[in-house]
Protein backbone atom coordinates (compact mmCIF):
# COMPACT_ATOMS: atom_id res chain seq x y z
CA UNK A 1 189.25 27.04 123.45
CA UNK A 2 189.24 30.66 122.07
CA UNK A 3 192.85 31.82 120.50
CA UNK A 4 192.21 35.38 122.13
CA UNK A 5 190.53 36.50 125.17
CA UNK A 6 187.80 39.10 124.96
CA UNK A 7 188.91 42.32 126.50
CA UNK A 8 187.39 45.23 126.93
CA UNK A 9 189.40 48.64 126.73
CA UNK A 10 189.81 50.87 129.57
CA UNK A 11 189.79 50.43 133.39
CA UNK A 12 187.90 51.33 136.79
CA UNK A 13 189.42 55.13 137.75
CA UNK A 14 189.06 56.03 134.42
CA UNK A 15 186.28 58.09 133.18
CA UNK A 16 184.91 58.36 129.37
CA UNK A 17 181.72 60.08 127.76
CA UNK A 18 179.42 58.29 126.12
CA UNK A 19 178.10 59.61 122.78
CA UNK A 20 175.43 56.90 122.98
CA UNK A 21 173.89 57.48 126.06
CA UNK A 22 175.45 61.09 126.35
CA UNK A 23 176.59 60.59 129.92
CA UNK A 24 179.44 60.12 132.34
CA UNK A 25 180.49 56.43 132.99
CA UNK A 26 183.41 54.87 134.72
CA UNK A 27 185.54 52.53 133.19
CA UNK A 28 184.95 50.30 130.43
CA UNK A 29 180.89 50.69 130.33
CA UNK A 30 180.17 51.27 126.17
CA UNK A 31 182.00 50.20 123.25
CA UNK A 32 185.24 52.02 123.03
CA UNK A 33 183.62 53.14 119.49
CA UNK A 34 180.65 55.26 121.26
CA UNK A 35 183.02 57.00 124.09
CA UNK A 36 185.48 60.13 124.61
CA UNK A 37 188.23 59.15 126.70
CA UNK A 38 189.85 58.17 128.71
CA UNK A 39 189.86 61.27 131.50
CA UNK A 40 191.50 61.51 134.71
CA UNK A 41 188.32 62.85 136.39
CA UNK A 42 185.05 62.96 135.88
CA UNK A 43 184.24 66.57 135.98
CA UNK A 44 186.86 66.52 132.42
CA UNK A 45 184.95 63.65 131.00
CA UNK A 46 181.69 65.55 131.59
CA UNK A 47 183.07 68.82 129.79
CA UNK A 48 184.00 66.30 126.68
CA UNK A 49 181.76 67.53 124.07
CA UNK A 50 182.52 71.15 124.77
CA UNK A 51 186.34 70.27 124.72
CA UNK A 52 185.65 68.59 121.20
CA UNK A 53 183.98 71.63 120.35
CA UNK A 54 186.90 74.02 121.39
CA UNK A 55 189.91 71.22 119.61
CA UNK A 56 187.52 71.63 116.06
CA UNK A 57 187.13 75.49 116.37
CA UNK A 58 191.15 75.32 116.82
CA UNK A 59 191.64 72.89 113.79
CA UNK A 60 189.44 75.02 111.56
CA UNK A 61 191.06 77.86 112.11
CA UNK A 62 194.28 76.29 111.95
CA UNK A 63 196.44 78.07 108.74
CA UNK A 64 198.49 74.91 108.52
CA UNK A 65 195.15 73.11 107.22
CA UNK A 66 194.39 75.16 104.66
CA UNK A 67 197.99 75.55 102.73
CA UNK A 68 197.29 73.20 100.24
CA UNK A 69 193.59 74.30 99.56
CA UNK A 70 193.25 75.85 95.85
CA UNK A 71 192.53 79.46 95.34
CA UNK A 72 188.77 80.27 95.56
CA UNK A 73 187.79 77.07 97.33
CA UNK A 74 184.50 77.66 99.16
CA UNK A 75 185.80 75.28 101.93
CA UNK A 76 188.94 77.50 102.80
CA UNK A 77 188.59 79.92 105.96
């Protein structure tokens, strides 16, 4: 008898993109490794990469980031 049962992460109603197989899937399809998510709908979970996009554009641009950088470091702004 196994000490745990094998779960898998997520539910039916709740949408995720795949990075794998860069599409739309419904519940828990893919590992939760290869997947954005979860989303309340699907038309969110199908603008996932272009939200990622927008949330790293934010974070690289963020000052808060970059206060502890050293002066003249080619990574900073």
């Amino acid at each position: 008898m196994a000490l745990f049962k094998k779960r898998s992460a997520g539910r039916p109603g709740e949408w995720y993109y795949c990075l794998r197989h860069q599409k739309v899937e419904e519940g828990p399809e893919c590992r939760a490794a290869d997947r954005f998510g979860p989303y309340t709908t699907r038309e969110e979970a199908a603008h996932a990469m272009e939200t990622a996009r927008e949330r790293n554009v934010e974070w690289e641009t963020d000052a808060r980031w970059h206060d502890g950088a050293p002066k003249g470091d080619p990574g900073q702004g």
